[in-house]
C-alpha atoms as a PDB file:
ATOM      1  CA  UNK A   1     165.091 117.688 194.781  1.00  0.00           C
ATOM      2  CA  UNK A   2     161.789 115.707 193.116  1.00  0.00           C
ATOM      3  CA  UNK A   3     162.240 114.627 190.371  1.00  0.00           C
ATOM      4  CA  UNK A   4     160.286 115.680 186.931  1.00  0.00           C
ATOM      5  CA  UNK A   5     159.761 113.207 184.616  1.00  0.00           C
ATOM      6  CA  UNK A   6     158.751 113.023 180.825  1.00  0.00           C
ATOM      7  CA  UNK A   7     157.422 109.616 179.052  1.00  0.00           C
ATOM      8  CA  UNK A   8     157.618 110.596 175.470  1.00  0.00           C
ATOM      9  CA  UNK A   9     155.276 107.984 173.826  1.00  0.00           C
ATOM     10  CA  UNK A  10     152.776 107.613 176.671  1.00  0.00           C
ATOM     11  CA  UNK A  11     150.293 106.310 175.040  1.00  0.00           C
ATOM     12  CA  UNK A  12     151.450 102.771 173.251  1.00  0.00           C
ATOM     13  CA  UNK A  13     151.627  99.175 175.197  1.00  0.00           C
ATOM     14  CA  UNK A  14     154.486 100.269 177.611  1.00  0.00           C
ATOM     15  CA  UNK A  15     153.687 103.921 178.161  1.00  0.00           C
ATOM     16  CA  UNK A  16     150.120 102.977 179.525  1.00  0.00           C
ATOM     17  CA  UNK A  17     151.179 100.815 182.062  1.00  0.00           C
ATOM     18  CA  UNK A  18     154.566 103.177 182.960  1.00  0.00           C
ATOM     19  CA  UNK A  19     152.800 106.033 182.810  1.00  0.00           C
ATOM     20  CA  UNK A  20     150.282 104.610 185.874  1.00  0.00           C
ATOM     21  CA  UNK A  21     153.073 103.284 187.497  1.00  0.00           C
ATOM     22  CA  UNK A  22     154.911 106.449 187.758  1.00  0.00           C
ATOM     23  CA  UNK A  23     152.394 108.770 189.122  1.00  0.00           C
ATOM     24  CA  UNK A  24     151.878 105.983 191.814  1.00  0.00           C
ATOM     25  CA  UNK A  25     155.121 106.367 193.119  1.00  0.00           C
ATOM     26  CA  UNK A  26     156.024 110.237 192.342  1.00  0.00           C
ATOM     27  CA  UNK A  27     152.927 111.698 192.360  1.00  0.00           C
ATOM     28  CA  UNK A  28     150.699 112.586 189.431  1.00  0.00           C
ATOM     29  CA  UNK A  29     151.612 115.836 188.736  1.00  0.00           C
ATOM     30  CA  UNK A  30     155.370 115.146 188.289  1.00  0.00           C
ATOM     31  CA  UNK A  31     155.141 112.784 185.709  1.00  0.00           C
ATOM     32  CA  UNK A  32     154.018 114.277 182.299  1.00  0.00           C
ATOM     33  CA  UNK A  33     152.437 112.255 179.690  1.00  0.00           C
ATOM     34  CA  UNK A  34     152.748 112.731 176.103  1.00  0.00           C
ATOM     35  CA  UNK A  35     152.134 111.506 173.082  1.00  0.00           C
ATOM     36  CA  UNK A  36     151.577 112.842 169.239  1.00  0.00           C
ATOM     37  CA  UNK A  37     147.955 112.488 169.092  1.00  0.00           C
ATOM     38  CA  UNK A  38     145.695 113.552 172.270  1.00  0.00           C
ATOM     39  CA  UNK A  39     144.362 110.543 174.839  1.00  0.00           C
ATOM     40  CA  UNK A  40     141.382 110.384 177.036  1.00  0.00           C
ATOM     41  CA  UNK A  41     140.963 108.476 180.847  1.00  0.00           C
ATOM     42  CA  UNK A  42     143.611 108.508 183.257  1.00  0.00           C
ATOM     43  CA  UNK A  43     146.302 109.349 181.247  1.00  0.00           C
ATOM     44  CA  UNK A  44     144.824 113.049 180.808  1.00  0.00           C
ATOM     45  CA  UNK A  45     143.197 113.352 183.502  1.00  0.00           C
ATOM     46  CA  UNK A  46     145.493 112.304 186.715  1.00  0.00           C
ATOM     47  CA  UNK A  47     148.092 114.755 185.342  1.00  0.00           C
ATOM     48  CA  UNK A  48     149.845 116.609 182.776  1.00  0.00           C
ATOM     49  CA  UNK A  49     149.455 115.966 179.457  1.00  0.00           C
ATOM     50  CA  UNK A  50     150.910 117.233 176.411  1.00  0.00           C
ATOM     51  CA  UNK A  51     150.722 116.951 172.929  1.00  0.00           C
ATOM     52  CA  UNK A  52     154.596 116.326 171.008  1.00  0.00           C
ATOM     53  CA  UNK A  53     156.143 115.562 168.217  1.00  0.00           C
ATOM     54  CA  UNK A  54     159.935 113.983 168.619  1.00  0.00           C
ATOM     55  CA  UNK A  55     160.239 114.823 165.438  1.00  0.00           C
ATOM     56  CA  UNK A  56     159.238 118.512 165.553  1.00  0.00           C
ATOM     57  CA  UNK A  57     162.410 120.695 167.174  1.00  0.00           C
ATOM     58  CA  UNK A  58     160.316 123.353 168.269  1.00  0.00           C
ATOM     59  CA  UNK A  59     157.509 120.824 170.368  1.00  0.00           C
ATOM     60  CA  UNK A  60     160.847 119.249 172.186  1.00  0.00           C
ATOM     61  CA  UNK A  61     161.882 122.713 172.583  1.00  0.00           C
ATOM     62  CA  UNK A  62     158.108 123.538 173.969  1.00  0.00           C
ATOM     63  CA  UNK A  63     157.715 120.510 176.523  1.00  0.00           C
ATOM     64  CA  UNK A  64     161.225 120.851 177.928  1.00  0.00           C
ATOM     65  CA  UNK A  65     161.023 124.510 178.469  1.00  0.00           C
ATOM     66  CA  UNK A  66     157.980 124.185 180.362  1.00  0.00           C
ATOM     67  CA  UNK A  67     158.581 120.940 182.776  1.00  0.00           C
ATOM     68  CA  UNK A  68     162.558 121.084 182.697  1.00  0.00           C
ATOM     69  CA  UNK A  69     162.426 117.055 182.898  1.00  0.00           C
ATOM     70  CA  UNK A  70     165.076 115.226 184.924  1.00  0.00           C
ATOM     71  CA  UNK A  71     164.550 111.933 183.793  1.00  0.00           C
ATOM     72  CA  UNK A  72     163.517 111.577 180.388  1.00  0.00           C
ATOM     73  CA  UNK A  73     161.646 108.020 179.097  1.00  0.00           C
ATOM     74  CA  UNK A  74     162.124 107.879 175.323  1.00  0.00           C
ATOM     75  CA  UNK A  75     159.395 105.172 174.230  1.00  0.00           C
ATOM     76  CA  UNK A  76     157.952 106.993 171.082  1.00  0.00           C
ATOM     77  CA  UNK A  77     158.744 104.408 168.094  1.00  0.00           C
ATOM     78  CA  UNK A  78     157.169 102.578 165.286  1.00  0.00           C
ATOM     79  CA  UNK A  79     157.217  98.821 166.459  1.00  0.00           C
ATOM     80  CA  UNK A  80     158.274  96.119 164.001  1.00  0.00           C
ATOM     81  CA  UNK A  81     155.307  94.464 161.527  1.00  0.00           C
ATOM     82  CA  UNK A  82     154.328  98.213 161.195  1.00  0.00           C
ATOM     83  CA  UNK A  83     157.660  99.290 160.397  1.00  0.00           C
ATOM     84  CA  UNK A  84     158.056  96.714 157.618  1.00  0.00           C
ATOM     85  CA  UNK A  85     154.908  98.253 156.001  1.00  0.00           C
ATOM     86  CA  UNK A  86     156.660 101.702 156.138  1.00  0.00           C
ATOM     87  CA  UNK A  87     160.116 101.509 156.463  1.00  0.00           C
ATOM     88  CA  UNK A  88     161.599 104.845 155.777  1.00  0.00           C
ATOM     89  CA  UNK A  89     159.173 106.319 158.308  1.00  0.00           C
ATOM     90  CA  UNK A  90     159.893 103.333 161.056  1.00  0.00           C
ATOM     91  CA  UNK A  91     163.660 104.397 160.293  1.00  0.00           C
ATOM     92  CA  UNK A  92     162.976 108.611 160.399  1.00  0.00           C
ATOM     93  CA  UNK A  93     160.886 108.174 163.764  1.00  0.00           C
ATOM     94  CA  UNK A  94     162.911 105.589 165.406  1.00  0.00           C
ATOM     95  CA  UNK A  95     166.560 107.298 164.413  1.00  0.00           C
ATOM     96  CA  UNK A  96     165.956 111.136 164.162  1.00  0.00           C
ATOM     97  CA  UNK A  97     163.392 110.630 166.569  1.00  0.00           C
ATOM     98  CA  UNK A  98     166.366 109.444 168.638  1.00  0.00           C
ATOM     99  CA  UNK A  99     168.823 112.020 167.958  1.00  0.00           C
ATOM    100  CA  UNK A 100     166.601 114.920 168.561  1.00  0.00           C
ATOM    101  CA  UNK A 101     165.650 113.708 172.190  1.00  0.00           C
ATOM    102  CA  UNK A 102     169.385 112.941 173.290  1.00  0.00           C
ATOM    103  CA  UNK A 103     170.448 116.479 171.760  1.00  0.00           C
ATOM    104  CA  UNK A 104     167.707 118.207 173.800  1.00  0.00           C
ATOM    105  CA  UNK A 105     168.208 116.104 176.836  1.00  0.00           C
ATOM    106  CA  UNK A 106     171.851 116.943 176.888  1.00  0.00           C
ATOM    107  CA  UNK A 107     170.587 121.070 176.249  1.00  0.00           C
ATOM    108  CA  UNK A 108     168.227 120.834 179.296  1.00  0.00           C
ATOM    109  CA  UNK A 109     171.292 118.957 181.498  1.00  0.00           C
ATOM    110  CA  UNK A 110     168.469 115.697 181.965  1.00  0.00           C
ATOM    111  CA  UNK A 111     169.865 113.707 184.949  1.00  0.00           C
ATOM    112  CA  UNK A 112     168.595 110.022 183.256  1.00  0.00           C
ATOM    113  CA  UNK A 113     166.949 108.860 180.299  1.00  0.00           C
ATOM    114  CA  UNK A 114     165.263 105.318 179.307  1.00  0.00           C
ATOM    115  CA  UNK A 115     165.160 104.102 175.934  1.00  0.00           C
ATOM    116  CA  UNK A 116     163.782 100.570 175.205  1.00  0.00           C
ATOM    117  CA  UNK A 117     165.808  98.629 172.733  1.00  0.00           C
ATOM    118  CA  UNK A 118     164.171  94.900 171.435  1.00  0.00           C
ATOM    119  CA  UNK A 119     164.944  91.319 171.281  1.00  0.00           C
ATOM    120  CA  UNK A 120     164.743  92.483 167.623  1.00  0.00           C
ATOM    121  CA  UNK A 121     168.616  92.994 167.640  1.00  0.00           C
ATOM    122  CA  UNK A 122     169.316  89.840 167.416  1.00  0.00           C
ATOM    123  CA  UNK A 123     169.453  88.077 163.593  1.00  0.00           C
ATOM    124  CA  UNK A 124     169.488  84.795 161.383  1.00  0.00           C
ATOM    125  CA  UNK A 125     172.920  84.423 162.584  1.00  0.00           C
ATOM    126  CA  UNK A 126     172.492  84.762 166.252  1.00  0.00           C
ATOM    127  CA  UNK A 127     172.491  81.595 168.862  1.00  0.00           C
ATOM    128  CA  UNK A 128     168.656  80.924 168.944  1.00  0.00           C
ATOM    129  CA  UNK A 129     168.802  79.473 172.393  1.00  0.00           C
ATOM    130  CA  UNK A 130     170.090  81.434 175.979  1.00  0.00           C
ATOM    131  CA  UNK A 131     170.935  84.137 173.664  1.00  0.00           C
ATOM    132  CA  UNK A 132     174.161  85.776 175.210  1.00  0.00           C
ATOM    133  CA  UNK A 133     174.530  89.475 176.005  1.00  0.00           C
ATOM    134  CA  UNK A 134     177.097  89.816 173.686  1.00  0.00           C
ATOM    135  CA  UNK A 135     176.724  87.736 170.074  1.00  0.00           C
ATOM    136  CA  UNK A 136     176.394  88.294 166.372  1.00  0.00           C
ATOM    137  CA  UNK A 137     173.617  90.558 165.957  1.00  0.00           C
ATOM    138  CA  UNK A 138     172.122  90.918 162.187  1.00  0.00           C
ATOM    139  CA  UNK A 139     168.675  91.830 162.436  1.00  0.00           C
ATOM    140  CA  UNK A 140     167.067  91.505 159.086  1.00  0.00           C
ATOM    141  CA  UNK A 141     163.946  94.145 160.056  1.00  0.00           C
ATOM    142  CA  UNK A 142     164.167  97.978 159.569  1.00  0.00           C
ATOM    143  CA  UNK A 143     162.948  97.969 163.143  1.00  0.00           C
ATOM    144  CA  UNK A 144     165.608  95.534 164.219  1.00  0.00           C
ATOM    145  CA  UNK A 145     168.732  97.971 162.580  1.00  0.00           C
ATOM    146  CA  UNK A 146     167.218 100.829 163.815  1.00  0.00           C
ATOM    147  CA  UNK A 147     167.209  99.161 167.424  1.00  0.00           C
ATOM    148  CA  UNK A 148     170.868  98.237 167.038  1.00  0.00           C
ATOM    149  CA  UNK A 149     171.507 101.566 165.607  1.00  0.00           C
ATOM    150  CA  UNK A 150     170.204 103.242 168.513  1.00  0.00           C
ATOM    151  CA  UNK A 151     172.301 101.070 170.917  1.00  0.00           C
ATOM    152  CA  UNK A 152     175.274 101.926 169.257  1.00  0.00           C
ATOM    153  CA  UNK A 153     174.327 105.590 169.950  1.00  0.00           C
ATOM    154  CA  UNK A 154     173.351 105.154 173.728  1.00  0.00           C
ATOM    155  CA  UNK A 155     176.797 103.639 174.361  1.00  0.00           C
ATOM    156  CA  UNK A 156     178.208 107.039 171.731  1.00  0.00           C
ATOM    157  CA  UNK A 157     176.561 109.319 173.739  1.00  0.00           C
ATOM    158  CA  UNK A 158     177.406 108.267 176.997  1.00  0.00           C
ATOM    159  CA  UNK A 159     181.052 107.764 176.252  1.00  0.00           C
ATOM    160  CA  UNK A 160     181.307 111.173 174.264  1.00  0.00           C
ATOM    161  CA  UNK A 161     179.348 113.451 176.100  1.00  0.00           C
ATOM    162  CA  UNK A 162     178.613 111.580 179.258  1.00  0.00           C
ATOM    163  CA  UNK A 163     174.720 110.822 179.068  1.00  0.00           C
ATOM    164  CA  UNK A 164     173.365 109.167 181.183  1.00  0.00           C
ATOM    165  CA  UNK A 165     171.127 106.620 179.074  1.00  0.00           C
ATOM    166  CA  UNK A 166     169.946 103.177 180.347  1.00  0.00           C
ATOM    167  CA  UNK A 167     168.248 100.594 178.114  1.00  0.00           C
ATOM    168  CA  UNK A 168     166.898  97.002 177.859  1.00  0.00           C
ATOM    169  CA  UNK A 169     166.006  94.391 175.009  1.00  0.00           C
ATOM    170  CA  UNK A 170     162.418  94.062 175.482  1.00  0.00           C
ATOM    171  CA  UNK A 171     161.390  90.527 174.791  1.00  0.00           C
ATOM    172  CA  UNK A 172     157.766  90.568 173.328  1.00  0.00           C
ATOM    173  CA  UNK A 173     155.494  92.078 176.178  1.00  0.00           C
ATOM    174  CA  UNK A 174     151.912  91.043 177.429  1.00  0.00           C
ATOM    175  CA  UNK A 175     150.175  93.469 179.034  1.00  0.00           C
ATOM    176  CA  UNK A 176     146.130  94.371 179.561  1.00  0.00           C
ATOM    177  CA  UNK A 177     145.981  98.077 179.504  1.00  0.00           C
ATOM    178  CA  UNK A 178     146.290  99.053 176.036  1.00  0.00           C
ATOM    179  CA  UNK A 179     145.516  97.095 172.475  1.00  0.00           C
ATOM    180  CA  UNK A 180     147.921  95.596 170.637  1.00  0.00           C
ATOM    181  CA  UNK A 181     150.379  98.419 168.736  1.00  0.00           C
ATOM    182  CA  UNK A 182     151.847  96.861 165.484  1.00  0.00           C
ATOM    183  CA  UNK A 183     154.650  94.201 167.061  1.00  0.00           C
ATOM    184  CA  UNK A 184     155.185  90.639 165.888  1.00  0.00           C
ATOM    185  CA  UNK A 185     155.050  89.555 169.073  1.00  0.00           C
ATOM    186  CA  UNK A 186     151.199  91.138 169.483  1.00  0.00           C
ATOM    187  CA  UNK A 187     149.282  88.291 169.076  1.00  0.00           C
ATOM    188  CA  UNK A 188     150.014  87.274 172.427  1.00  0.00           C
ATOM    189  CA  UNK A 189     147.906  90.060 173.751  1.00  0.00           C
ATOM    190  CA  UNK A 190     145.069  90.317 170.862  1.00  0.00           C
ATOM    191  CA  UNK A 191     144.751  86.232 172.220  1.00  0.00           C
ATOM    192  CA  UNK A 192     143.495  86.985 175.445  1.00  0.00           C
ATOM    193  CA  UNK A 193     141.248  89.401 174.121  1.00  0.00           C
ATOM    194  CA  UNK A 194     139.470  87.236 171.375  1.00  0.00           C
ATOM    195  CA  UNK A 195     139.256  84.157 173.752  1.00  0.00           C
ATOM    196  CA  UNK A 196     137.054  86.175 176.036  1.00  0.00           C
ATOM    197  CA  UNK A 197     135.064  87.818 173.374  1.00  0.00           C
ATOM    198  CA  UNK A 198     134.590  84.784 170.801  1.00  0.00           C
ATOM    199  CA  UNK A 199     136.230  81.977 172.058  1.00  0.00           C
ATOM    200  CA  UNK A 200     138.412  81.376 169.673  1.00  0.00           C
ATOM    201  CA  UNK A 201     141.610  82.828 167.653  1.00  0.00           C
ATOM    202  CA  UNK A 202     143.456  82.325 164.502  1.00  0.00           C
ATOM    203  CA  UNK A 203     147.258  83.315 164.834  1.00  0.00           C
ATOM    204  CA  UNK A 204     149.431  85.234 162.664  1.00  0.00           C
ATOM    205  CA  UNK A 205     152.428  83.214 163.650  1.00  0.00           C
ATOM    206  CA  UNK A 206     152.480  79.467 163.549  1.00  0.00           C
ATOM    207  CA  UNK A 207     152.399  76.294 165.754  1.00  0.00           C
ATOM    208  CA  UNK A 208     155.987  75.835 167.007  1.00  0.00           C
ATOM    209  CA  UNK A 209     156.717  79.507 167.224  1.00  0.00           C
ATOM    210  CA  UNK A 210     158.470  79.824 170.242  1.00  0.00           C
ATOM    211  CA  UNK A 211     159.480  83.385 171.899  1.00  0.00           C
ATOM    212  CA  UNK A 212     160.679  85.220 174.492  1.00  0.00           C
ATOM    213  CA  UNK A 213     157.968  87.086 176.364  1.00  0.00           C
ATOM    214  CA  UNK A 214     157.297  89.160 179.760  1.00  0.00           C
ATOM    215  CA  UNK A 215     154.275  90.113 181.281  1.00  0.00           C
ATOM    216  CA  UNK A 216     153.926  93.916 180.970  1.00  0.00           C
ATOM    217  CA  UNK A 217     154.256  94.319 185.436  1.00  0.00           C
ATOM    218  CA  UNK A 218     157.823  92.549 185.187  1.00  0.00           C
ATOM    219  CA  UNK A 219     158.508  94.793 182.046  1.00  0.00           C
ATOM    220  CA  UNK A 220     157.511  97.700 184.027  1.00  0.00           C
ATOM    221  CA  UNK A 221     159.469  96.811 187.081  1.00  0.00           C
ATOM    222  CA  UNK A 222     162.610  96.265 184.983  1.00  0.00           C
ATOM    223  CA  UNK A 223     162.373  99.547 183.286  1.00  0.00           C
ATOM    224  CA  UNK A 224     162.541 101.608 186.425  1.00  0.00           C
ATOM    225  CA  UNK A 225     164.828  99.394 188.008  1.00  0.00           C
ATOM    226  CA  UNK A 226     167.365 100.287 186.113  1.00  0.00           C
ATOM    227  CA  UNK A 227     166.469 103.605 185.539  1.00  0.00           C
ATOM    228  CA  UNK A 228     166.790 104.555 188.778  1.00  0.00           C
ATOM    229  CA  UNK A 229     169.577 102.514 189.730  1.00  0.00           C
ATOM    230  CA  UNK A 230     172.704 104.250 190.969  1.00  0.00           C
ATOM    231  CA  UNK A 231     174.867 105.129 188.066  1.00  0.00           C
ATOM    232  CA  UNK A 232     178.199 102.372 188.255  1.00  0.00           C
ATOM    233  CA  UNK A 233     175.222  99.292 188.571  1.00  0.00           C
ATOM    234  CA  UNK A 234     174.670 100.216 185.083  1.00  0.00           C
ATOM    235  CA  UNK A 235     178.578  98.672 183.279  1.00  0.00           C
ATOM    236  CA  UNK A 236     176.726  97.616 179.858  1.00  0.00           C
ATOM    237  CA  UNK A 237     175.705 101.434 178.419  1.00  0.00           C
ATOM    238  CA  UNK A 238     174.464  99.921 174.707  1.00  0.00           C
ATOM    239  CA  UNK A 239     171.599  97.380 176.226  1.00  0.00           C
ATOM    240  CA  UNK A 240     170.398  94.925 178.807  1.00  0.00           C
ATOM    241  CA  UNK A 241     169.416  91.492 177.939  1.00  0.00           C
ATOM    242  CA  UNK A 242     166.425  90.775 180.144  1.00  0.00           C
ATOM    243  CA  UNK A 243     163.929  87.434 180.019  1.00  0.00           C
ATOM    244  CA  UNK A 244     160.996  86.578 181.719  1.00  0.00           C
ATOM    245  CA  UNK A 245     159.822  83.225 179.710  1.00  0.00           C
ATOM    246  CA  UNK A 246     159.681  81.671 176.829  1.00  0.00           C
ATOM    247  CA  UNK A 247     156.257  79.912 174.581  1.00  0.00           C
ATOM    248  CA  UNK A 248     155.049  79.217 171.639  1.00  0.00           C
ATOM    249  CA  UNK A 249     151.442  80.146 170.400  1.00  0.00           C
ATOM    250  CA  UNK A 250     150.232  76.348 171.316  1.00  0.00           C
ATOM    251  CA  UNK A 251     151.623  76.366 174.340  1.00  0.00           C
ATOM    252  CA  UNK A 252     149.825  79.261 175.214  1.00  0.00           C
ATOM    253  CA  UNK A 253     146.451  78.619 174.086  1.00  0.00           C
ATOM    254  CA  UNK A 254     146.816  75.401 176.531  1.00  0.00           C
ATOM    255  CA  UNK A 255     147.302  77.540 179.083  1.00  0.00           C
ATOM    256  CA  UNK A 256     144.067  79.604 178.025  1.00  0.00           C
ATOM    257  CA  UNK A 257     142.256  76.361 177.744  1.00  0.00           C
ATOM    258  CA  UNK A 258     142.414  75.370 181.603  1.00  0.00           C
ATOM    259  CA  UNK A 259     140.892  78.770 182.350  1.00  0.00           C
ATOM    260  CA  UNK A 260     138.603  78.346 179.088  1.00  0.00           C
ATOM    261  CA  UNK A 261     138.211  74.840 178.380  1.00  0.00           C
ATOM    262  CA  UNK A 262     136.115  75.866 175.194  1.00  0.00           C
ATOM    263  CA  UNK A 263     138.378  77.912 174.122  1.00  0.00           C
ATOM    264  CA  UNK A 264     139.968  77.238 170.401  1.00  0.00           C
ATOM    265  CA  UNK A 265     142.981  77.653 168.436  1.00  0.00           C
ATOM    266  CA  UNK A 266     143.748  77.952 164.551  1.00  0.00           C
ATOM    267  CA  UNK A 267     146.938  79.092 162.842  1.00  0.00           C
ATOM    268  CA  UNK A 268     147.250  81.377 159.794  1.00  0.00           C
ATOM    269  CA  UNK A 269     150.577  82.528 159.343  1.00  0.00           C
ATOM    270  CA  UNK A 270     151.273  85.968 157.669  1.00  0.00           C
ATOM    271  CA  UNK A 271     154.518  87.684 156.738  1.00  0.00           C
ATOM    272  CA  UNK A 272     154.853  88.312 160.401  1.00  0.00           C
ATOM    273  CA  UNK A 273     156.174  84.853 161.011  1.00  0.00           C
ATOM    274  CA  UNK A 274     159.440  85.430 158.946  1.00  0.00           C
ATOM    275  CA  UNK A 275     159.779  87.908 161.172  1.00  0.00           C
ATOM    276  CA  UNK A 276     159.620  85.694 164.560  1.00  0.00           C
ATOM    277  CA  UNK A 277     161.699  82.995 162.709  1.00  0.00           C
ATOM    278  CA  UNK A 278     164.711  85.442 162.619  1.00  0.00           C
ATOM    279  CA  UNK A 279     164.395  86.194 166.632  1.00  0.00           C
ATOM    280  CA  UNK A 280     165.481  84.230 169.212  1.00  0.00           C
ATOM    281  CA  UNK A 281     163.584  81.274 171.274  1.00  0.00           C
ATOM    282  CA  UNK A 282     164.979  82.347 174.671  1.00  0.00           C
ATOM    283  CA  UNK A 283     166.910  84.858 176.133  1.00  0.00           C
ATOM    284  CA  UNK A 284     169.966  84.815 179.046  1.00  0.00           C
ATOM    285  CA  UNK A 285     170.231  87.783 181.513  1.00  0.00           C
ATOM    286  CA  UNK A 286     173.038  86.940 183.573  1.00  0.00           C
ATOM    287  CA  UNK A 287     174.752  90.281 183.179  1.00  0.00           C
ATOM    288  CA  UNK A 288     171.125  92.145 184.363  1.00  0.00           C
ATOM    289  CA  UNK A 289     170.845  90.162 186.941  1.00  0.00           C
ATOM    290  CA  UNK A 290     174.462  90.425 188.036  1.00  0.00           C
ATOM    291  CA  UNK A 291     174.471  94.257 187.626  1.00  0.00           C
ATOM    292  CA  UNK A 292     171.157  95.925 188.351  1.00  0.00           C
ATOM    293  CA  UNK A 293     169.593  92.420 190.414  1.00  0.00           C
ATOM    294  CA  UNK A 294     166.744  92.148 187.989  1.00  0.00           C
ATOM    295  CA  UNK A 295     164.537  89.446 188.478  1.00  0.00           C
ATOM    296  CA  UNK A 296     161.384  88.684 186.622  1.00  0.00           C
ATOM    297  CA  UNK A 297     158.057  87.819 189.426  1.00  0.00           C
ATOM    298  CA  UNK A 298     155.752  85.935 186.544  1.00  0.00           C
ATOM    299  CA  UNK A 299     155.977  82.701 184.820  1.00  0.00           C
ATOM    300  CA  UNK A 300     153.527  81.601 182.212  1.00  0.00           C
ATOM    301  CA  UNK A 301     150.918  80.088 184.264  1.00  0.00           C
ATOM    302  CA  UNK A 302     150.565  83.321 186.761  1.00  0.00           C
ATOM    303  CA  UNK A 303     150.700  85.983 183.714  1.00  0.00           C
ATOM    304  CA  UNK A 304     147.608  83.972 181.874  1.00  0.00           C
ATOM    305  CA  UNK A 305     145.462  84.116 185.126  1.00  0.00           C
ATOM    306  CA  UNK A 306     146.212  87.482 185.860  1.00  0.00           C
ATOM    307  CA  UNK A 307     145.297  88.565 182.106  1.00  0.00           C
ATOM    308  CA  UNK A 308     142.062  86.760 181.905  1.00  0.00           C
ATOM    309  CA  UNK A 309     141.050  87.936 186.018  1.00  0.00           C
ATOM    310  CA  UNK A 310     142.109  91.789 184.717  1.00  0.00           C
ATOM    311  CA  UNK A 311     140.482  91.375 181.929  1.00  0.00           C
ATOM    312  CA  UNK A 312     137.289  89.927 183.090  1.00  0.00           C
ATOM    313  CA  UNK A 313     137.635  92.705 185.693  1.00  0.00           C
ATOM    314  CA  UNK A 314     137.728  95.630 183.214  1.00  0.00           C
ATOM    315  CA  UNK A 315     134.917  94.456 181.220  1.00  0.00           C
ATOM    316  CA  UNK A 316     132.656  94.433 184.047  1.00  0.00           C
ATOM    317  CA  UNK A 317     133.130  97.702 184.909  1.00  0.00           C
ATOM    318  CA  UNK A 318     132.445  99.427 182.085  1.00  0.00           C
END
């Protein structure tokens, strides 16, 4: 049987790039993009796309009586600096948001579902350093508890009514298809972006701020990796640990700078950075790449020369 599959949230940082992805390898036409507010290139126009609301019963009720999705990716969400600025909407979306999609997916009898949990877990009180799977976890975000609210309810679901839901911790992600969407982690992207247009950027988060990252093809990769790995891989059913590297916004613009030499640096921390300072500096993955054999393909120096060549590359062709 092919498979039908839904990517609720299409159209933020991950969705883009999945989105593309998935058409490549199923087709176009069996992988239906949606979002809450219409889009415009590819995403519309090299298959279906529709309009929802995860919030809205009756616009679940409308997309998944008229594709009958198989494998459901859950990516709709409000990320975590916007979140902060709107809490009790970053909690309604991200938690009832939740609920609604794993009560319709178990109505429609959904085969798999992906929903991306976030380094932003993990608290003041967890190891900062080769983070373990399994550690005290008291994120200090509303993004952060909803995150390891909704774990809790991936491994409930599964366990109660058998669901089949697969997850991973994204570490902050780097990717070239799609502006930055509202995370802490965002200024890794908006940097690549500013050094080819001016030259120069001021970051939100300060020297010395080192975090996990991933460059959005690895993120990809892991994402349907797992979700379409074959069922008893998958032995941790709250959320995967994965890591691709770890930097600093310093050690990052020096990486810029051998591609830019010109290129400058300047540091303006906001509220954002007591945000990073609660997260960890790097990440271990052991149990991933036990279970599932994920392994990441980039390192630093081969994500900042693909950025700048795809960027470069995009600009030119418009």
């Amino acid at each position: 049987m092919s498979e039908t599959i839904l990517v609720l949230g299409s159209a933020g940082q991950v969705g883009t790039d999945l989105v593309s992805t998935l058409r490549n390898i199923y087709g176009g036409s069996r992988v239906i993009a949606s979002d809450i507010k219409p889009v415009s290139g590819s995403m519309a126009e090299e298959g279906p796309f529709e309009i929802v609301d995860v919030l809205n019963d009756s616009s679940l009720t409308a997309i998944f009586s008229k594709y009958k999705p198989t494998i459901v990716y859950h990516l709709a969400a409000m990320l975590s600096a916007t979140a902060e600025e709107h809490p009790k909407k970053g909690w309604e979306l991200n938690m009832d948001g939740l609920f609604k999609v794993f009560d319709i997916c178990l109505e429609y009898k959904v085969k798999r579902i992906f929903w991306p949990s976030s380094i932003a877990v993990f608290g003041p009180g967890t190891p900062k350093t080769n983070t373990p799977q399994n550690c005290v976890m008291d994120p200090n975000t509303i993004y952060g508890i909803s995150k390891l609210t909704g774990e809790r309810y991936c491994e409930y679901y599964y366990n109660r009514w058998g669901l089949d839901v697969r997850s991973i911790r994204y570490p902050g992600l780097i990717g070239w298809k799609a502006k930055p969407g509202g995370g802490t982690t965002d200024y890794a992207v908006d940097i690549f972006h500013q050094a080819l247009d001016k030259g120069r950027y001021t970051s939100f988060l300060n020297k010395g701020t080192v975090l996990p990252m991933m460059y959005m093809d690895d993120a990809i990769k892991a994402t349907i990796d797992i979700t379409e790995a074959p069922a008893d891989f998958i032995k941790i059913r709250s959320s995967y640990n994965i890591a691709g590297f770890s930097f600093g916004p310093e050690d990052l613009a020096s990486e810029i700078t051998r591609h830019i030499p010109s290129f400058e640096i300047a540091y303006e921390p906001d509220k954002r950075q007591l945000i990073a300072e609660s997260w960890p500096q790097s990440i271990d993955d052991k149990e991933a790449r036990a279970h599932w054999n994920w392994k990441p393909d980039y390192d630093i120096e081969r994500m900042v020369s693909t950025m700048l060549q795809n960027l470069k590359s995009f600009a030119s062709s418009k």
